[in-house]
PDB file of N, CA and C in Angstrom:
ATOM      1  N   UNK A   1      92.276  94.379  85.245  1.00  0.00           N
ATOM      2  CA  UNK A   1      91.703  93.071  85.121  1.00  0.00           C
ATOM      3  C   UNK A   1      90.239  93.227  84.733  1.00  0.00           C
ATOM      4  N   UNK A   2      89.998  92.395  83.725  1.00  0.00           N
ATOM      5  CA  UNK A   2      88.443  92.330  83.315  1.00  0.00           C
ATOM      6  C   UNK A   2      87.232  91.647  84.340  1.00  0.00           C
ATOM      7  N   UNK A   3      86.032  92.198  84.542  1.00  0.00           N
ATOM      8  CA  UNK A   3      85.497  91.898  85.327  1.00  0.00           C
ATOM      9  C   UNK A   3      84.957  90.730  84.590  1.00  0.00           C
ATOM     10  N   UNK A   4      83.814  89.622  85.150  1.00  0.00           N
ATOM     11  CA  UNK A   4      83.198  88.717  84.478  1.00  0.00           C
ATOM     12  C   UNK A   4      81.787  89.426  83.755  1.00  0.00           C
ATOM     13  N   UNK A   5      81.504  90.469  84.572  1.00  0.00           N
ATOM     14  CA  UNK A   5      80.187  91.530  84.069  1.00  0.00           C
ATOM     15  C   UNK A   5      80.628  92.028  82.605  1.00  0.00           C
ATOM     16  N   UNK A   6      81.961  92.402  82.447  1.00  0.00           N
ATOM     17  CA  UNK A   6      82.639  93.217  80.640  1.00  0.00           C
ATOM     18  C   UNK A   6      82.185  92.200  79.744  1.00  0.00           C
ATOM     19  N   UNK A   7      81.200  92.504  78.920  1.00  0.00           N
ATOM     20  CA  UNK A   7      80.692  92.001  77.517  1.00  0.00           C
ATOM     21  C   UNK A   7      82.215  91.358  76.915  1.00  0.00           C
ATOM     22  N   UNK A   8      83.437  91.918  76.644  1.00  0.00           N
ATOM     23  CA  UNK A   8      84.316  91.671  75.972  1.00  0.00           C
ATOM     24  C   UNK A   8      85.516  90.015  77.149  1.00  0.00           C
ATOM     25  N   UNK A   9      84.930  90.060  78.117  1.00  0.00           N
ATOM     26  CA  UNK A   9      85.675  89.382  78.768  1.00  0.00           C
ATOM     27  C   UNK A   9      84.978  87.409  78.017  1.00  0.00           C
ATOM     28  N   UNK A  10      85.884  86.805  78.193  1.00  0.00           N
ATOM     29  CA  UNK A  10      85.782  85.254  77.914  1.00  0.00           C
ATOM     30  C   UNK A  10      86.607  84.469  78.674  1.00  0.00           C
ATOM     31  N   UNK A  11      85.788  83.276  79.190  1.00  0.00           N
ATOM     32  CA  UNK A  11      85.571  82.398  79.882  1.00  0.00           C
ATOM     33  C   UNK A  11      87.239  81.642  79.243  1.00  0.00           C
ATOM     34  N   UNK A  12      87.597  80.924  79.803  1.00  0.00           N
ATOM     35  CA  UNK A  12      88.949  80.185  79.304  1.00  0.00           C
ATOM     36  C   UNK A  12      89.085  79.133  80.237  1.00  0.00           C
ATOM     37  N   UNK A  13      88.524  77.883  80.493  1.00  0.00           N
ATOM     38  CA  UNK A  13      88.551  76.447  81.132  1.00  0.00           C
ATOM     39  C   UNK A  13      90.220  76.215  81.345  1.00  0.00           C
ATOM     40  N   UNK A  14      90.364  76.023  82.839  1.00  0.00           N
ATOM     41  CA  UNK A  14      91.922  75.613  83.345  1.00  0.00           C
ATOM     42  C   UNK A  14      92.628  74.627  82.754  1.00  0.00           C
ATOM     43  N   UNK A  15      91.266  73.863  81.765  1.00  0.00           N
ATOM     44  CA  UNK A  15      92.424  72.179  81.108  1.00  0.00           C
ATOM     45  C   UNK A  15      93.160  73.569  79.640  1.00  0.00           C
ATOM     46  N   UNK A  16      92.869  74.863  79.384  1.00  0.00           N
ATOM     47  CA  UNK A  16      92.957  75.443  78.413  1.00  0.00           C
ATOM     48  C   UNK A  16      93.987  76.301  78.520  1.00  0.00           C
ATOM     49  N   UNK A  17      94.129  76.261  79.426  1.00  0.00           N
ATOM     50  CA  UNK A  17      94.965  77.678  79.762  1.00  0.00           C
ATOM     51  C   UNK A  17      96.922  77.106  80.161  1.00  0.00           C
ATOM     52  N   UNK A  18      97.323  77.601  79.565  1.00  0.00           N
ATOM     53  CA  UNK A  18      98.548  77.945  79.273  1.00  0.00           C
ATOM     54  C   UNK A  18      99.352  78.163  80.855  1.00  0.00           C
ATOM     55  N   UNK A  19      99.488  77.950  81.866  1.00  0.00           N
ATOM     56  CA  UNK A  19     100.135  78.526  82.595  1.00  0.00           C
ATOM     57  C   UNK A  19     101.662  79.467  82.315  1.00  0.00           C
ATOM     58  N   UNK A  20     102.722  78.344  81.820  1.00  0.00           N
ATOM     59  CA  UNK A  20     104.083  79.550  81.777  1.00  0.00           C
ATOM     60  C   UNK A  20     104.036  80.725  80.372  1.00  0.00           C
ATOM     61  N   UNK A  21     102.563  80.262  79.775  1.00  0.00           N
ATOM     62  CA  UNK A  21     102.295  81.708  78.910  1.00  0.00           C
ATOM     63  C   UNK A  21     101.480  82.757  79.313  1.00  0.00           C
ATOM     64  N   UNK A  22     100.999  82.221  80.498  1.00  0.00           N
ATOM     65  CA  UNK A  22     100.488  83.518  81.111  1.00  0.00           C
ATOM     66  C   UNK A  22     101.555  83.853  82.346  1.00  0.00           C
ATOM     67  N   UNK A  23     102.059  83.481  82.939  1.00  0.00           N
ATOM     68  CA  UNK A  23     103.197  84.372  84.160  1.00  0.00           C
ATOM     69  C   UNK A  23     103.982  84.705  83.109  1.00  0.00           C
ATOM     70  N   UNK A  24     104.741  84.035  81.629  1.00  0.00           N
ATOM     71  CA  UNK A  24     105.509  84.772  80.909  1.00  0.00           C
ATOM     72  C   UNK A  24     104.546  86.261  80.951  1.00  0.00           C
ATOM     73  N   UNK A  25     103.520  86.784  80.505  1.00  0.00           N
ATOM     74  CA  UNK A  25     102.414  87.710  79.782  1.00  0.00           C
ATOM     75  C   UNK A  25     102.660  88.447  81.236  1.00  0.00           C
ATOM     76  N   UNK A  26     102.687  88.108  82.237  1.00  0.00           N
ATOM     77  CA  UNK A  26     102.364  88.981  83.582  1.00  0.00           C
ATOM     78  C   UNK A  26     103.825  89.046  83.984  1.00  0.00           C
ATOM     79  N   UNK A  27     104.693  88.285  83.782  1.00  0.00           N
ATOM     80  CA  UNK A  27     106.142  89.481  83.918  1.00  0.00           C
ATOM     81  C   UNK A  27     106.438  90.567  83.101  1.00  0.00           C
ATOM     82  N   UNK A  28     106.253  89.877  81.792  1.00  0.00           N
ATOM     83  CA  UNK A  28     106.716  90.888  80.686  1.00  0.00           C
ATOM     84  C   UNK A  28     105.667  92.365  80.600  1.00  0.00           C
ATOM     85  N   UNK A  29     104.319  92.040  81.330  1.00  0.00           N
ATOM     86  CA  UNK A  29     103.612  93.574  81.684  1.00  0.00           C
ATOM     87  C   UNK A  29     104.073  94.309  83.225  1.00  0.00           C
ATOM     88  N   UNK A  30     104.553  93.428  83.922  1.00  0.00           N
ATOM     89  CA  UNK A  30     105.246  94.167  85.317  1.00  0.00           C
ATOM     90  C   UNK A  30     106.764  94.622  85.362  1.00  0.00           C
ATOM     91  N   UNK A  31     107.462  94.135  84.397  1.00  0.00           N
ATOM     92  CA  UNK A  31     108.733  94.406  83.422  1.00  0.00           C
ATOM     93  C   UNK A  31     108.073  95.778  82.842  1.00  0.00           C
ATOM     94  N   UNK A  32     107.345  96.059  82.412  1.00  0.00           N
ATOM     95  CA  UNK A  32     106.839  97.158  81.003  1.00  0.00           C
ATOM     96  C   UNK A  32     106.595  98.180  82.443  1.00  0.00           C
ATOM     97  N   UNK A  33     105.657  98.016  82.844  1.00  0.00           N
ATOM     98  CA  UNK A  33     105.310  98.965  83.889  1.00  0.00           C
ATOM     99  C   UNK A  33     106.430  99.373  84.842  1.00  0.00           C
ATOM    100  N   UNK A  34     107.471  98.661  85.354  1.00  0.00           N
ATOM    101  CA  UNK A  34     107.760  98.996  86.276  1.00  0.00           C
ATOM    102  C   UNK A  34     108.958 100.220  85.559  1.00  0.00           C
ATOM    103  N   UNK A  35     109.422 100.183  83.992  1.00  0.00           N
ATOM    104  CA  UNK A  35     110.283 100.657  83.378  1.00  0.00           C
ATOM    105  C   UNK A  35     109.591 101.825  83.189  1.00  0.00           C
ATOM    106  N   UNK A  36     108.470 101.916  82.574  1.00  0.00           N
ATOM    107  CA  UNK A  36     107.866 102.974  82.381  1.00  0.00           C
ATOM    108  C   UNK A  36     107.275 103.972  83.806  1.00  0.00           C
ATOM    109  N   UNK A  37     107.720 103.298  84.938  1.00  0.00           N
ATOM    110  CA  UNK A  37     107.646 103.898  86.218  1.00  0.00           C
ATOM    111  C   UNK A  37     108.598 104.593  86.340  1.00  0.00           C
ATOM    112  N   UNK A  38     110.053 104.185  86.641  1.00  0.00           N
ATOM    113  CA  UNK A  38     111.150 104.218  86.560  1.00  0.00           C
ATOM    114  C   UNK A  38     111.363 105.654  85.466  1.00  0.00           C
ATOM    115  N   UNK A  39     110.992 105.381  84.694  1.00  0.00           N
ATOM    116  CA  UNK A  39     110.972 106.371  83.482  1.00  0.00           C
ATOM    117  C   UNK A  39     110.461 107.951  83.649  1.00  0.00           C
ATOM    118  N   UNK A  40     109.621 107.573  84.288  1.00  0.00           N
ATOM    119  CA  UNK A  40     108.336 108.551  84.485  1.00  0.00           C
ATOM    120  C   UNK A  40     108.777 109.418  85.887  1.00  0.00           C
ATOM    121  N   UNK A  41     109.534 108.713  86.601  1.00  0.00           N
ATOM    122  CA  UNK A  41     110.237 109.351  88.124  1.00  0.00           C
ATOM    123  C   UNK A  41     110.258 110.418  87.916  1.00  0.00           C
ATOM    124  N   UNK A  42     110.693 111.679  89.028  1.00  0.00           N
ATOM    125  CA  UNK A  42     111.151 112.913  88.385  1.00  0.00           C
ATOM    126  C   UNK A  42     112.700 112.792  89.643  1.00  0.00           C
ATOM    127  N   UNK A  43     113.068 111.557  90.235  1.00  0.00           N
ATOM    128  CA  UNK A  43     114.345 111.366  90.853  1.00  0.00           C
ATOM    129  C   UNK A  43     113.865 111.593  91.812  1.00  0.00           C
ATOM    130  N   UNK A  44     113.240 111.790  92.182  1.00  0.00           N
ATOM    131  CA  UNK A  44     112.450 111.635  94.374  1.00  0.00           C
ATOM    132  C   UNK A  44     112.101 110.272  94.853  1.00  0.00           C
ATOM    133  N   UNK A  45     113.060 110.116  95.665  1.00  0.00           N
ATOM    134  CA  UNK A  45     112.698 109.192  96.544  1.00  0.00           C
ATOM    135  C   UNK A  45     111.424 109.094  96.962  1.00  0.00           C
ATOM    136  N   UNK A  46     111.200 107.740  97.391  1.00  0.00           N
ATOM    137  CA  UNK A  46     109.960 108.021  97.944  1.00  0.00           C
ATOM    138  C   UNK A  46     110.123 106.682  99.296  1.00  0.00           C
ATOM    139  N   UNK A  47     111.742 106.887  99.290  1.00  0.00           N
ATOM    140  CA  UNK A  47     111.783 105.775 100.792  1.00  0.00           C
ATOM    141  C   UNK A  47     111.975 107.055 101.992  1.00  0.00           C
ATOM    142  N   UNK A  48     111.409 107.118 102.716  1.00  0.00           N
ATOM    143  CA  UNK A  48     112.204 107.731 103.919  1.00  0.00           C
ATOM    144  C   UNK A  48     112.894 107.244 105.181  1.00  0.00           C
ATOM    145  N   UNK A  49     114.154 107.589 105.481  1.00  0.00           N
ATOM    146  CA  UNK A  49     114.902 107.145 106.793  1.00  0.00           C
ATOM    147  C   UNK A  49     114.123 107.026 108.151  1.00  0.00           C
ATOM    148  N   UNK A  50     114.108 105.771 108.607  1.00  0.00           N
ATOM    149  CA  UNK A  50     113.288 105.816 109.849  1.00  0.00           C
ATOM    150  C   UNK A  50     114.254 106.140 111.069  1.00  0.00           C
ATOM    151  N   UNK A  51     115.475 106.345 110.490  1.00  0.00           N
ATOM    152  CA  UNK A  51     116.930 106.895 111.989  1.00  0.00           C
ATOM    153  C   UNK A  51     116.931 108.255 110.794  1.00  0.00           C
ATOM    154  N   UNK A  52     117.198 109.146 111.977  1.00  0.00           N
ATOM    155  CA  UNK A  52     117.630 110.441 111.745  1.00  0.00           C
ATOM    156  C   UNK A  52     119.079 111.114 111.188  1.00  0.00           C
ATOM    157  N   UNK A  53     119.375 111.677 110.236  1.00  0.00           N
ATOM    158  CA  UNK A  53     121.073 111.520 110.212  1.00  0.00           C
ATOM    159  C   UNK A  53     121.472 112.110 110.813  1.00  0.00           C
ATOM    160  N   UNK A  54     122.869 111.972 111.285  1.00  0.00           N
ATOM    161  CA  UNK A  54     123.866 112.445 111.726  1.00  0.00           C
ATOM    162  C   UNK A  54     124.973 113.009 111.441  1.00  0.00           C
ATOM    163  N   UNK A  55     125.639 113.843 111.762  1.00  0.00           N
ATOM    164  CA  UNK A  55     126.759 114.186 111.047  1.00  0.00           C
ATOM    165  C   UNK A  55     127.755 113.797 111.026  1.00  0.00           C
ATOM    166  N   UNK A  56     129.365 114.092 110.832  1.00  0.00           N
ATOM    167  CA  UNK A  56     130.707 113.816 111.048  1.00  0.00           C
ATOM    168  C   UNK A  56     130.815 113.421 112.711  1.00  0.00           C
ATOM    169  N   UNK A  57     130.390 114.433 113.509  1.00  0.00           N
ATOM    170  CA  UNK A  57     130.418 114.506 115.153  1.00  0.00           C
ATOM    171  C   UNK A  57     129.719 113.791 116.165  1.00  0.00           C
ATOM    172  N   UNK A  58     128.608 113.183 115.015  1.00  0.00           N
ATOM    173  CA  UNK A  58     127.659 112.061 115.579  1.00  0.00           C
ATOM    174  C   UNK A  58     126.409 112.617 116.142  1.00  0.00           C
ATOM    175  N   UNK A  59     126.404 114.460 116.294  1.00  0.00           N
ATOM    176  CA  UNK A  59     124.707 114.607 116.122  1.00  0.00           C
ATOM    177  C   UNK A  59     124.059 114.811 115.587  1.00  0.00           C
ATOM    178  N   UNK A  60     122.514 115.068 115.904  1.00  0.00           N
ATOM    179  CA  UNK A  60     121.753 114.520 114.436  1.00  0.00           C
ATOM    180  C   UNK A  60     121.698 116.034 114.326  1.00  0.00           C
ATOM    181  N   UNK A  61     121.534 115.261 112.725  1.00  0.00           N
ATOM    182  CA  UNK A  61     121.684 117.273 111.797  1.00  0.00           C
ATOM    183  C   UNK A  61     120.426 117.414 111.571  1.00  0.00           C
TER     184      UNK A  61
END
């Protein structure tokens, strides 16, 4: 996100602004990112079990 300090950033008045073209613009970049996350995985989880497993016999392995 651009700060208001970035020379390149501009002001855009709320009677101006587009709402369902900007949440369209901010799915379709959290869509992009989250694929290119996904993408980028190397297959590791990164949830871990907060119960311990168990086996066939019911103790934990």
């Amino acid at each position: 996100m651009k700060s208001i300090l970035d020379p390149s950033f501009r002001y855009t008045s709320s009677a101006e602004t587009d709402l369902r073209k900007t949440f369209a613009r901010v799915r379709r970049d959290n869509r992009k990112q989250a694929l290119t996350t996904r993408a980028g995985a190397d297959g590791a989880s990164k949830v871990a079990s907060i119960f311990p497993r168990r086996n066939v016999s019911g103790h934990v392995a």
